[in-house]
C-alpha atoms as a PDB file:
ATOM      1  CA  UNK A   1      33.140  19.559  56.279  1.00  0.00           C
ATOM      2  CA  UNK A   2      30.151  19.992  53.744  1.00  0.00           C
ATOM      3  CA  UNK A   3      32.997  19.786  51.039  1.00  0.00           C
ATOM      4  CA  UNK A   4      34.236  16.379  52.528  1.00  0.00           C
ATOM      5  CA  UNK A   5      30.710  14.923  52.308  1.00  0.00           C
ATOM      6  CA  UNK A   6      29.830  16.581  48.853  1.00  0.00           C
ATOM      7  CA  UNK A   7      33.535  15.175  47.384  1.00  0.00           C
ATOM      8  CA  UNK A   8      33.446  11.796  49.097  1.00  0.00           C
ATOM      9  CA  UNK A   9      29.784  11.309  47.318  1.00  0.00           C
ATOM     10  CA  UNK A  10      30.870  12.422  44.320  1.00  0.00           C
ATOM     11  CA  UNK A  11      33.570  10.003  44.558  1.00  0.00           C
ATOM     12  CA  UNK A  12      32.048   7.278  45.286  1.00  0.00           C
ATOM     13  CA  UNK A  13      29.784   7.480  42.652  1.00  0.00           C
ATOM     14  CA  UNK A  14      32.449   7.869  40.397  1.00  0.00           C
ATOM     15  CA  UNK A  15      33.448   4.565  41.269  1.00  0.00           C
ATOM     16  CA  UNK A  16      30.057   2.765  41.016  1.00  0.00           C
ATOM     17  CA  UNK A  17      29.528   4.539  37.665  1.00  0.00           C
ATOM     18  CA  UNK A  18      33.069   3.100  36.440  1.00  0.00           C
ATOM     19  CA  UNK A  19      32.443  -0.736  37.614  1.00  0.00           C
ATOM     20  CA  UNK A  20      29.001  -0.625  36.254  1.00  0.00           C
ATOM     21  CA  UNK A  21      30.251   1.183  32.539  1.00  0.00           C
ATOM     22  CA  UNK A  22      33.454  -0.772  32.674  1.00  0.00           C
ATOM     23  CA  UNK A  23      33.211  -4.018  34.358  1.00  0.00           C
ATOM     24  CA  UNK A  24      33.913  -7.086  31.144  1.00  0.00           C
ATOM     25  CA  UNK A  25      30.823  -8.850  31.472  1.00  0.00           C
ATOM     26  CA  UNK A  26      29.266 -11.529  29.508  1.00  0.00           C
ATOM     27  CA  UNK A  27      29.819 -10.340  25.738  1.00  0.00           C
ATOM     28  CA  UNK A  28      26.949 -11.279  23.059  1.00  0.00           C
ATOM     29  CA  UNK A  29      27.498 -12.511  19.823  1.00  0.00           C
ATOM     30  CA  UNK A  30      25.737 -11.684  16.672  1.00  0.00           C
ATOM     31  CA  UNK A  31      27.329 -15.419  15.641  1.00  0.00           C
ATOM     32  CA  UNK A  32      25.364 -16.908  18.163  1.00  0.00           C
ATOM     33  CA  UNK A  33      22.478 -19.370  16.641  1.00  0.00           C
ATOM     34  CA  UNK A  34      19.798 -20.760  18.462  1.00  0.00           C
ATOM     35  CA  UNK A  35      18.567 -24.729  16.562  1.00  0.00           C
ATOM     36  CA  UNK A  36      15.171 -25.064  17.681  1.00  0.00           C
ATOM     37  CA  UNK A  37      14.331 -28.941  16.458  1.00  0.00           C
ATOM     38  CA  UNK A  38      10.482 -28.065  16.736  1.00  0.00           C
ATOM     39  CA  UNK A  39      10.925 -25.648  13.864  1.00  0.00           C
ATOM     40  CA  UNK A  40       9.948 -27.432   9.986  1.00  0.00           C
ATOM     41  CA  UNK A  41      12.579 -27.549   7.853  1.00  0.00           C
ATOM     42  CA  UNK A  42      13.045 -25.232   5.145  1.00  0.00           C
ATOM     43  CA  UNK A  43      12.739 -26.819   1.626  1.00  0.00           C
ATOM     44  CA  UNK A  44      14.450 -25.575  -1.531  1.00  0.00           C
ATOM     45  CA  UNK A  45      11.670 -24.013  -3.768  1.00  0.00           C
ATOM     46  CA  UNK A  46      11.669 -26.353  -6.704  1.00  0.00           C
ATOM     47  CA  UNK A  47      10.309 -24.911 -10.195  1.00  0.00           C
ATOM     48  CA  UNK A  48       8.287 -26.740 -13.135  1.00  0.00           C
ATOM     49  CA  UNK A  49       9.048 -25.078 -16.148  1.00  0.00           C
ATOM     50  CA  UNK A  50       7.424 -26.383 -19.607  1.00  0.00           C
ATOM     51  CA  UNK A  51       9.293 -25.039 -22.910  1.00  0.00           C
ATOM     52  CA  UNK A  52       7.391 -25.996 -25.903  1.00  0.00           C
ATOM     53  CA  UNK A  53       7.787 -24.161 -29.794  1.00  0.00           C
ATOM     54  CA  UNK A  54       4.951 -24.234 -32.153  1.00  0.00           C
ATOM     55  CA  UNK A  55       4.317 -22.380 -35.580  1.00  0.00           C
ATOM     56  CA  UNK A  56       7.245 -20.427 -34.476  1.00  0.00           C
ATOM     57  CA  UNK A  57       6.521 -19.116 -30.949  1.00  0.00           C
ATOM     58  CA  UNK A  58       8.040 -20.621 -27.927  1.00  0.00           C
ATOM     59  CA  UNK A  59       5.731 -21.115 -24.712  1.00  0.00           C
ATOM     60  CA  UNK A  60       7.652 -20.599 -21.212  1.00  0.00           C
ATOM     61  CA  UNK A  61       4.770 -21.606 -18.863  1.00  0.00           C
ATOM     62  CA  UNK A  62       5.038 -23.029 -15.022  1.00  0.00           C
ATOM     63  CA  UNK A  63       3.927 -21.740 -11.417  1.00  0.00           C
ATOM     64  CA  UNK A  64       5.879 -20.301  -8.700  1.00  0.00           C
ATOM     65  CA  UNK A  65       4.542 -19.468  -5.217  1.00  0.00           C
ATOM     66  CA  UNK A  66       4.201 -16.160  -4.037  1.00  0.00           C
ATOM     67  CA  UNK A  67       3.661 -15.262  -0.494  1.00  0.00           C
ATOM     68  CA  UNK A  68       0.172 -14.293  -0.586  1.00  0.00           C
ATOM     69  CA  UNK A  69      -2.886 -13.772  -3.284  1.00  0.00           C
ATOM     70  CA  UNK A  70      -2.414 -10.401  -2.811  1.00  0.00           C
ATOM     71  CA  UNK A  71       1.077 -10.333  -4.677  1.00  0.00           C
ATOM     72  CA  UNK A  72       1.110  -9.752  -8.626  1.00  0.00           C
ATOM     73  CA  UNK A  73       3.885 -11.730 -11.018  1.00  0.00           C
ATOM     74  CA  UNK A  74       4.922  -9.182 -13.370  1.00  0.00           C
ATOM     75  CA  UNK A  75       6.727 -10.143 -16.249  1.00  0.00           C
ATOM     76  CA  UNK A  76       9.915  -8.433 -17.848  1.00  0.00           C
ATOM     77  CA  UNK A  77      11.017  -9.761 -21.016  1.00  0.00           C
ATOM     78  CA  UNK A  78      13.693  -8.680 -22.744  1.00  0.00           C
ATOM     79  CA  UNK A  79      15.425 -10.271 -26.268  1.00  0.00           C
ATOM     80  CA  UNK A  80      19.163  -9.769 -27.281  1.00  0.00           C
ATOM     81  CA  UNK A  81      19.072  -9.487 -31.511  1.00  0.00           C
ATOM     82  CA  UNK A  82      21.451 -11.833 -31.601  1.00  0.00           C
ATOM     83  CA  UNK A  83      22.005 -15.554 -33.628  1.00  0.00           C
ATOM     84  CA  UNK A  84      20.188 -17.215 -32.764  1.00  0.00           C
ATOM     85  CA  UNK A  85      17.960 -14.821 -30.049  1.00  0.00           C
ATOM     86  CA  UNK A  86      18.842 -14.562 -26.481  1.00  0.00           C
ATOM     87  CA  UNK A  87      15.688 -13.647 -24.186  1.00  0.00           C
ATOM     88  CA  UNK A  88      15.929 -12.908 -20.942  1.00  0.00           C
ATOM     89  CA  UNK A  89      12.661 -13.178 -18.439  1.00  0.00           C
ATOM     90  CA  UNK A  90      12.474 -11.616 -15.492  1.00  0.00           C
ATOM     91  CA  UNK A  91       9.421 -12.780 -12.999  1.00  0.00           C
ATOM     92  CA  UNK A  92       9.347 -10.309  -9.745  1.00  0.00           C
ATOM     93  CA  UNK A  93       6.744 -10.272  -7.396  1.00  0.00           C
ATOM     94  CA  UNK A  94       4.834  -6.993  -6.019  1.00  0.00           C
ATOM     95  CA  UNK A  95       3.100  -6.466  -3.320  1.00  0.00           C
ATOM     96  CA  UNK A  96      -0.717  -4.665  -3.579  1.00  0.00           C
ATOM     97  CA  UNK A  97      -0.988  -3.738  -0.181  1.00  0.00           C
ATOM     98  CA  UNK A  98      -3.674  -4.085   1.544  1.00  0.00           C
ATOM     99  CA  UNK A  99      -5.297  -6.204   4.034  1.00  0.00           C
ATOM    100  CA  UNK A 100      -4.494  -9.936   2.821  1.00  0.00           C
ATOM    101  CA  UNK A 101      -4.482 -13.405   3.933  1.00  0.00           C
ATOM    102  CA  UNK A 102      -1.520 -14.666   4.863  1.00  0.00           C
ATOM    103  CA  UNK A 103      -1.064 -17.858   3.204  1.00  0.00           C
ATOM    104  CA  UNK A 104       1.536 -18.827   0.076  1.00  0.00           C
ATOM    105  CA  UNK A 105      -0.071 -18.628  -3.428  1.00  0.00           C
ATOM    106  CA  UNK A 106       0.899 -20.571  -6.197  1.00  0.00           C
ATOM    107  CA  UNK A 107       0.389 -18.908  -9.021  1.00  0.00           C
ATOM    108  CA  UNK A 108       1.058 -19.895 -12.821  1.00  0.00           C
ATOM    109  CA  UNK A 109       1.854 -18.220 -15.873  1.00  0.00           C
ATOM    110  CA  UNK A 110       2.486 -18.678 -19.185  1.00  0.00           C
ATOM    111  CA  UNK A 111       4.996 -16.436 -21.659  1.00  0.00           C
ATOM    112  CA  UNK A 112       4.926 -16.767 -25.678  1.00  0.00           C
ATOM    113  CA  UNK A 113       7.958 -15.355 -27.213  1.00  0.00           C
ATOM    114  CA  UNK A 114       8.123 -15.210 -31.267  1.00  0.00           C
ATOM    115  CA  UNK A 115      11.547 -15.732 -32.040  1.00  0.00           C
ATOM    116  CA  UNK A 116      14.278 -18.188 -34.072  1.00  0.00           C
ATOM    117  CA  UNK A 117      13.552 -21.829 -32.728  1.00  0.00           C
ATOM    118  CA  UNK A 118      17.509 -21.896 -31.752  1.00  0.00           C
ATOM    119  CA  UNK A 119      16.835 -19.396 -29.246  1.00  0.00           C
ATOM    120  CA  UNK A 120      18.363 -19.450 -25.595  1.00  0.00           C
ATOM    121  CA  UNK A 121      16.544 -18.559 -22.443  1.00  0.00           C
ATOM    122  CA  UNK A 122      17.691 -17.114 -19.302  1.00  0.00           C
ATOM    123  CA  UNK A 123      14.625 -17.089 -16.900  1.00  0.00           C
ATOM    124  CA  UNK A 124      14.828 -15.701 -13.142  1.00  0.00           C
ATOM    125  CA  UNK A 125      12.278 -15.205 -10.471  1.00  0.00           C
ATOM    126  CA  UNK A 126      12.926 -12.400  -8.012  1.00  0.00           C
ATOM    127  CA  UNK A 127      16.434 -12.239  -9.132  1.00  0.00           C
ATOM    128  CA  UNK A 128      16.713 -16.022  -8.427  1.00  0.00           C
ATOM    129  CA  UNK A 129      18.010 -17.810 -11.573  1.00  0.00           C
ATOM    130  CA  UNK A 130      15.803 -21.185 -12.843  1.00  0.00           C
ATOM    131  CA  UNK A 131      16.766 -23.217 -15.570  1.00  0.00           C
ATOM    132  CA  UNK A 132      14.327 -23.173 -18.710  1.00  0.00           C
ATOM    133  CA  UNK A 133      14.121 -26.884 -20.767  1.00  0.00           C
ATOM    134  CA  UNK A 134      16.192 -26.457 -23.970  1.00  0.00           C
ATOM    135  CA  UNK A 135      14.320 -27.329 -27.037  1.00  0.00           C
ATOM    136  CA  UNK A 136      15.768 -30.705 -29.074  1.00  0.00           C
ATOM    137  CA  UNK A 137      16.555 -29.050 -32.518  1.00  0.00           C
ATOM    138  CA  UNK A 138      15.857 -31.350 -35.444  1.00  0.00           C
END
């Protein structure tokens, strides 16, 4: 009789396991998305960029925000010896650590390259490309 009692229990639980593990409930989607009309809306960053050439060095200067004044810009430039010159500029942001305010930084900077006034310039900003001013060549 303890057998009965021991099997029947164990049985039973079996079952409850199996509807609670196997029972098709409501199914979640990663798809789902939740508006919430109180929320700002996003804007697309928009850039400035100034291109100006004197006495045979070009000036790349403009501001781009960063998401707090404890961020650097650093500044990767690299030129392609080509005719005419193709420079590339890479603007990334880093982060300092740290305690920091949390508020976005705008925060300029200004790049002189000395090359051929016919140059081309590819400039991108945390791997987001933004299109330089081409120079008028007389």
């Amino acid at each position: 009789m303890y057998t009965r009692a021991v099997l029947g229990i164990v049985v039973i639980a079996g079952i409850v396991l199996g509807i609670f593990f196997f029972w098709p409930g409501e199914k979640s989607s990663s798809d789902d998305v939740v508006i919430d009309d109180n929320l700002p809306a996003v804007e697309e960053e928009s850039y400035e960029i100034e291109h100006d050439f004197d006495d045979g060095i070009h000036t790349i200067s403009g501001a781009v925000m960063l998401p707090t004044p404890c961020h650097e810009l650093n500044e990767n430039i690299r030129i392609a010896e080509s005719f005419p010159e193709q420079v590339f500029i890479d603007l990334t942001t880093v982060d300092t650590g740290g305690i920091c305010i949390q508020v976005i930084d705008e925060r300029a900077f200004s790049i002189d390259v000395e090359v051929d006034v016919a140059a081309s310039f590819a400039l991108t900003f945390d791997g987001v490309d933004i299109p330089v001013p081409s120079l008028v060549v007389e």
